[in-house]
PDB file of N, CA and C in Angstrom:
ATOM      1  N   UNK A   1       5.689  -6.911   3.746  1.00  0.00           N
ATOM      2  CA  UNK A   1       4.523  -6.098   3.436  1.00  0.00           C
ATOM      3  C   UNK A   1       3.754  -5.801   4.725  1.00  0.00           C
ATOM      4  N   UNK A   2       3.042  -4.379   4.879  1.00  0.00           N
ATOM      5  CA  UNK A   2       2.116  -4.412   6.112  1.00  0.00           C
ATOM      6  C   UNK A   2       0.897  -4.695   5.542  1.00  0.00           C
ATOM      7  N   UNK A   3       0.541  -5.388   7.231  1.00  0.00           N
ATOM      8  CA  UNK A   3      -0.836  -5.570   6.755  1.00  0.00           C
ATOM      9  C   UNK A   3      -1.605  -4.765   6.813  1.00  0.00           C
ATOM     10  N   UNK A   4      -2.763  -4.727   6.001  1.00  0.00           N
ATOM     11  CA  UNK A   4      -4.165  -3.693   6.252  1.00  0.00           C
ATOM     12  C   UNK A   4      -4.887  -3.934   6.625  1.00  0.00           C
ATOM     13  N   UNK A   5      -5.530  -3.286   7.547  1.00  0.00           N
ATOM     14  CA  UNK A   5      -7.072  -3.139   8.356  1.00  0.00           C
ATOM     15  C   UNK A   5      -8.140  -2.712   7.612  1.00  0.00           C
ATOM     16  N   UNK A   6      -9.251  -3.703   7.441  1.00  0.00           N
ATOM     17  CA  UNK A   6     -10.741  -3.020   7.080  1.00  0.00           C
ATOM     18  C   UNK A   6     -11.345  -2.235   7.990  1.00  0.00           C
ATOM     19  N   UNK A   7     -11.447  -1.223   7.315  1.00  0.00           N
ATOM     20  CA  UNK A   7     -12.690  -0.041   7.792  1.00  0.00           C
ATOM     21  C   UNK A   7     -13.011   0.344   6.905  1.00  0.00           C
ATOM     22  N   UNK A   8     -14.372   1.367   7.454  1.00  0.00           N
ATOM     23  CA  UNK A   8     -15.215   2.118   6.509  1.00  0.00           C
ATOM     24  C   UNK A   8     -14.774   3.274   6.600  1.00  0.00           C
ATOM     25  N   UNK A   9     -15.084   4.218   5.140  1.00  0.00           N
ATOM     26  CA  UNK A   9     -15.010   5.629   5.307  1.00  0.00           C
ATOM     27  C   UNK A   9     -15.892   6.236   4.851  1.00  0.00           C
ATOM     28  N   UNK A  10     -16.274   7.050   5.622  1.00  0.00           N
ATOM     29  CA  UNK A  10     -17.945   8.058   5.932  1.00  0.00           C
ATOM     30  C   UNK A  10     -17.284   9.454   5.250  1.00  0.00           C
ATOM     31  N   UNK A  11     -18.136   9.867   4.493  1.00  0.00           N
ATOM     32  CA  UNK A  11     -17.855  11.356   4.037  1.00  0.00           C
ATOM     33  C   UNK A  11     -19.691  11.905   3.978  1.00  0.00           C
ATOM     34  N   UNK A  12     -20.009  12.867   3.803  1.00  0.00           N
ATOM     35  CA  UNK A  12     -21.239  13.545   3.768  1.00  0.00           C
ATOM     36  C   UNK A  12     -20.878  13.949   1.769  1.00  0.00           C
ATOM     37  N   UNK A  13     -21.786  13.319   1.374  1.00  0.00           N
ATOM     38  CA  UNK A  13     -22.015  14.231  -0.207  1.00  0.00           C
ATOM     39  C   UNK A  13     -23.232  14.786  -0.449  1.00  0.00           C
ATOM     40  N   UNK A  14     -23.603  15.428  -1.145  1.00  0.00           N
ATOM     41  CA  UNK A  14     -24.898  16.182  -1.593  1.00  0.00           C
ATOM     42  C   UNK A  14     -25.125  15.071  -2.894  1.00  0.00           C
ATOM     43  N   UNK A  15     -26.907  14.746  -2.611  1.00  0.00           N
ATOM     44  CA  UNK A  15     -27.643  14.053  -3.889  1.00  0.00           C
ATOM     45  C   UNK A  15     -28.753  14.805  -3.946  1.00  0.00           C
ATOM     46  N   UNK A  16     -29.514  14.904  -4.737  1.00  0.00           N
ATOM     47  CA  UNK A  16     -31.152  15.055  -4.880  1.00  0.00           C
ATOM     48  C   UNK A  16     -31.902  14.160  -4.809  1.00  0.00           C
ATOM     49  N   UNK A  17     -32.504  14.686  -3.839  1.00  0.00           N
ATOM     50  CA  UNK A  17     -33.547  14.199  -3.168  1.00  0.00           C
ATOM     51  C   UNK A  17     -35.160  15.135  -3.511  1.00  0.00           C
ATOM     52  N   UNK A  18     -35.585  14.419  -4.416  1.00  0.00           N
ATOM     53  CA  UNK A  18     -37.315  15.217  -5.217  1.00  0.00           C
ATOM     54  C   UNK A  18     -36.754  16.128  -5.623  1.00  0.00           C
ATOM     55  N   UNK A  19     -35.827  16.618  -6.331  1.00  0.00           N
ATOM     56  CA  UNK A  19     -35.212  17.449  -6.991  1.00  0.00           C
ATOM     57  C   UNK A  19     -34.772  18.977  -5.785  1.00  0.00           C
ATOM     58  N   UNK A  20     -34.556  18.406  -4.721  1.00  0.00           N
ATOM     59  CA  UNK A  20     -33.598  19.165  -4.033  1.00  0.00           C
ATOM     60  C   UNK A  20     -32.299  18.466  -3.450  1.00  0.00           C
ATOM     61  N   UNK A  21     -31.494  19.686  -2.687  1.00  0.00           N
ATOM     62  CA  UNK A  21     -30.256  19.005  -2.880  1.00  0.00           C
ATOM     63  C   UNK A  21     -30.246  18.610  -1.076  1.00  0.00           C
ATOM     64  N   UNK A  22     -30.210  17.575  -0.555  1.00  0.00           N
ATOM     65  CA  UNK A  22     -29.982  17.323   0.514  1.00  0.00           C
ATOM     66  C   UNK A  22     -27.975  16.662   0.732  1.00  0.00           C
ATOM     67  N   UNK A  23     -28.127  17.238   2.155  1.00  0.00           N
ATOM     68  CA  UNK A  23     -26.239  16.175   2.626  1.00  0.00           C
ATOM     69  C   UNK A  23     -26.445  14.515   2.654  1.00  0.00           C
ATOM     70  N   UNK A  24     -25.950  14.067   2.149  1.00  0.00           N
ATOM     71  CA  UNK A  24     -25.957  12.280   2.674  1.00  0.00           C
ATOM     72  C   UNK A  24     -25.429  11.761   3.574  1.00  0.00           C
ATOM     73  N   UNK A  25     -24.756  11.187   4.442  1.00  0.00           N
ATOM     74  CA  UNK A  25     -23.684  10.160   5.253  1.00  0.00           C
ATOM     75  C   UNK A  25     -23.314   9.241   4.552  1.00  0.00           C
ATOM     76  N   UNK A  26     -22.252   8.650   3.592  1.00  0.00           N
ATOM     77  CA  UNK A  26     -22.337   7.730   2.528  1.00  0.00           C
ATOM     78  C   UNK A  26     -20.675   6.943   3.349  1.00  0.00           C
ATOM     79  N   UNK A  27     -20.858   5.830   3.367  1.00  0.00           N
ATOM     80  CA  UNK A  27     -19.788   4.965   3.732  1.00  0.00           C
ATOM     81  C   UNK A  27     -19.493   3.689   2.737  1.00  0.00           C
ATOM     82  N   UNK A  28     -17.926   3.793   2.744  1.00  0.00           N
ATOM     83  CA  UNK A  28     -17.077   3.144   1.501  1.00  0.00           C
ATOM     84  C   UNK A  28     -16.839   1.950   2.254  1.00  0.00           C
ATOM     85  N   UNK A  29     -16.358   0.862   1.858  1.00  0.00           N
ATOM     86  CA  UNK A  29     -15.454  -0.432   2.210  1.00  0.00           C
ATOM     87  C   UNK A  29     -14.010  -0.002   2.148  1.00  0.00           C
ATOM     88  N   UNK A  30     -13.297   0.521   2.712  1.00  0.00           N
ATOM     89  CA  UNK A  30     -11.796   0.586   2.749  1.00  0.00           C
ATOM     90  C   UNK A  30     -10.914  -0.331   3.044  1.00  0.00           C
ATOM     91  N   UNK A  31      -9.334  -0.125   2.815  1.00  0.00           N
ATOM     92  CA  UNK A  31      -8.218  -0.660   4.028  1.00  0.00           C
ATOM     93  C   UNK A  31      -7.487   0.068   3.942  1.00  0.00           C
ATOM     94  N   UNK A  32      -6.774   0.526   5.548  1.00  0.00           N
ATOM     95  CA  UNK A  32      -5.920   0.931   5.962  1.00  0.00           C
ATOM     96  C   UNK A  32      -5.006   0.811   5.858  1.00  0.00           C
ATOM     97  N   UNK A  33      -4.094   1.718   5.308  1.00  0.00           N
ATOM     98  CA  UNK A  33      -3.049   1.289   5.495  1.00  0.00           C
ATOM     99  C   UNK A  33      -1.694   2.343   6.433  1.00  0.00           C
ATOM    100  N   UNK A  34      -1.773   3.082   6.875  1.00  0.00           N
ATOM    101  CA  UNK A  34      -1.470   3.869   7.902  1.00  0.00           C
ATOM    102  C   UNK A  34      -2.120   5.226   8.034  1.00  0.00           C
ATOM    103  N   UNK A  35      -1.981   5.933   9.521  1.00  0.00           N
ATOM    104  CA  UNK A  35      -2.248   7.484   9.834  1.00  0.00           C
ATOM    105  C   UNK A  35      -0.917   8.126   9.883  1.00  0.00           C
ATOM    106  N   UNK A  36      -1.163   8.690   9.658  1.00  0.00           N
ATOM    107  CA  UNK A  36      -0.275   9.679   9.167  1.00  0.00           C
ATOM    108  C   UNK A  36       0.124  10.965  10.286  1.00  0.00           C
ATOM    109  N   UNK A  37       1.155  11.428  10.702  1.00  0.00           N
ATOM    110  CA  UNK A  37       1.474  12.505  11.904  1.00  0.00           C
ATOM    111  C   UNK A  37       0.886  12.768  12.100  1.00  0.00           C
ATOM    112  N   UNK A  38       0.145  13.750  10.720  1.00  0.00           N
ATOM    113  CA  UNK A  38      -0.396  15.267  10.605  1.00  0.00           C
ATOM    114  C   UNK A  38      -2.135  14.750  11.034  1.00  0.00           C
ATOM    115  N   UNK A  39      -2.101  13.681  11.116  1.00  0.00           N
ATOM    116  CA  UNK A  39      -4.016  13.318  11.304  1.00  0.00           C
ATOM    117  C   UNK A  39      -5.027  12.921   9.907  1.00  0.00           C
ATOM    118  N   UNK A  40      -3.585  12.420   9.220  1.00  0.00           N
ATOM    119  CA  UNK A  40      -4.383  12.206   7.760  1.00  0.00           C
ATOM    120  C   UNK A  40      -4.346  10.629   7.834  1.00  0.00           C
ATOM    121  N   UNK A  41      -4.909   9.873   6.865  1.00  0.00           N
ATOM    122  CA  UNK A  41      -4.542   8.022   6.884  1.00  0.00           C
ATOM    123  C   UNK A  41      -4.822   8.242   5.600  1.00  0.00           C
ATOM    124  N   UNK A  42      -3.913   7.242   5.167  1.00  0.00           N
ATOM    125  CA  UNK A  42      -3.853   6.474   3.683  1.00  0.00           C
ATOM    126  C   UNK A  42      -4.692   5.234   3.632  1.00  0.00           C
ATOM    127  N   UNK A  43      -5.488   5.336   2.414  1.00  0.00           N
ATOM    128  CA  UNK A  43      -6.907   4.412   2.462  1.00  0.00           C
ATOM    129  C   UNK A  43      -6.692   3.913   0.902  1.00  0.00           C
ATOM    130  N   UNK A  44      -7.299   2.451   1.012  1.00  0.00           N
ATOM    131  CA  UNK A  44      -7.597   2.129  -0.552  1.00  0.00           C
ATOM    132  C   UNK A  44      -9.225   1.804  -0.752  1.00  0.00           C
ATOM    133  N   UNK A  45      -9.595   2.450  -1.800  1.00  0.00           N
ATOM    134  CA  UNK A  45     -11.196   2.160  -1.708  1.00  0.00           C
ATOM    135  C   UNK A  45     -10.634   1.627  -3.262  1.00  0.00           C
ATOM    136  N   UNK A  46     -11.299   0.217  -3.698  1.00  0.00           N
ATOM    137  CA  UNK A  46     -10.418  -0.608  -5.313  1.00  0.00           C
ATOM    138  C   UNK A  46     -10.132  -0.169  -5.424  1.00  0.00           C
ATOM    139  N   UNK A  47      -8.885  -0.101  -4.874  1.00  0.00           N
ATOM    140  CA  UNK A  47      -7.290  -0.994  -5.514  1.00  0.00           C
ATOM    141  C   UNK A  47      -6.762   1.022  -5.452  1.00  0.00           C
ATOM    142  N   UNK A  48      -7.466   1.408  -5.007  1.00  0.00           N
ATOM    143  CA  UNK A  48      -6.868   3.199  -5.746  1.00  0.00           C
ATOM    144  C   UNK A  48      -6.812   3.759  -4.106  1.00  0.00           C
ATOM    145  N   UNK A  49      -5.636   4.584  -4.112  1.00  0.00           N
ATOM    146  CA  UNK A  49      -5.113   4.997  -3.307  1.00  0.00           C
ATOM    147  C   UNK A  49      -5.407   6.365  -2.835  1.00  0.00           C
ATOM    148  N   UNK A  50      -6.240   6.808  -1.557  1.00  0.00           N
ATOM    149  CA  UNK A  50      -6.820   8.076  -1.121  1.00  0.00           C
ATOM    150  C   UNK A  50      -5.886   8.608   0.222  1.00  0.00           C
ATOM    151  N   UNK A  51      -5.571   9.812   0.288  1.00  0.00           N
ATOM    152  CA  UNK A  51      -5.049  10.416   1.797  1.00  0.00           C
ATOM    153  C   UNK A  51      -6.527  11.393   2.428  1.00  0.00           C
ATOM    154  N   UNK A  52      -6.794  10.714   3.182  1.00  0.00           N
ATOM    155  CA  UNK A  52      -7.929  11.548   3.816  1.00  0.00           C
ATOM    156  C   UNK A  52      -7.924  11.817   5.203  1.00  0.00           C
ATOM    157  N   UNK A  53      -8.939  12.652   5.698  1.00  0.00           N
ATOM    158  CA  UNK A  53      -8.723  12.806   7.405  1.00  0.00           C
ATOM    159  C   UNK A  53      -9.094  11.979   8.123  1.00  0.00           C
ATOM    160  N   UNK A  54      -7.771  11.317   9.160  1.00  0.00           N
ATOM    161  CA  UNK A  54      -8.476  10.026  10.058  1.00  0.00           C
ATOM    162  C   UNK A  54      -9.976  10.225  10.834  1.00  0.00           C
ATOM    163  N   UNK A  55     -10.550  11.656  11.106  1.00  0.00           N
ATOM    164  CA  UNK A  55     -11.554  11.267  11.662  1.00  0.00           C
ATOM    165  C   UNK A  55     -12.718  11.113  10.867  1.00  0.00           C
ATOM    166  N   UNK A  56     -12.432  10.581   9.816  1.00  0.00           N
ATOM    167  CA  UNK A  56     -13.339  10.231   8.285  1.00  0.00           C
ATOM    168  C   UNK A  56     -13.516   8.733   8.690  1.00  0.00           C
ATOM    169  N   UNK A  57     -12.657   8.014   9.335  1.00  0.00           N
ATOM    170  CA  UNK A  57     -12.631   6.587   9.377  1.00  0.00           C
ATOM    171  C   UNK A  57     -13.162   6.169  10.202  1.00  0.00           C
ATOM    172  N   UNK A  58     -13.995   5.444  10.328  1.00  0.00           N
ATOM    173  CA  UNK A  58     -14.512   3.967  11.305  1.00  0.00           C
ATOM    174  C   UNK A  58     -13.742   2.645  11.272  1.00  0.00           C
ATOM    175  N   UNK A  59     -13.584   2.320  12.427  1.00  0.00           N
ATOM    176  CA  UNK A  59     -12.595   1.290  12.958  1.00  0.00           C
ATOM    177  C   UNK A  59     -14.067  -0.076  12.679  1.00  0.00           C
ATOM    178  N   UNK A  60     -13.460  -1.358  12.174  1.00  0.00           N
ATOM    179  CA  UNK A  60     -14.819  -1.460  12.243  1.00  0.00           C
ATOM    180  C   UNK A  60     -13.528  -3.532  13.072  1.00  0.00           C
TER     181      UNK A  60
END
């Protein structure tokens, strides 16, 4: 089995804020489990399996 690396993953979402819509910076607990050629990495945020863009990730 490989092992996985903890990092975080940062995405920007929209919440309301006083009933407007502001961007957030919101960061997950992940693990790594590889990058991918193309500049993508395979991430598990529980137990569920995401392909997202490595420069989404923090090395932590």
């Amino acid at each position: 089995m490989i092992p996985k690396k903890a990092v975080k993953y940062c995405e920007s979402v929209m919440e309301y804020v006083g009933g407007n819509p502001v961007m957030v910076e919101k960061e997950w607990d992940a693990m790594l489990e590889g990058v991918q050629g193309d500049g993508s990495a395979i991430i598990y945020i529980d137990t569920i399996p995401y392909r997202v863009p490595e420069k989404r990730i923090k090395y932590i």
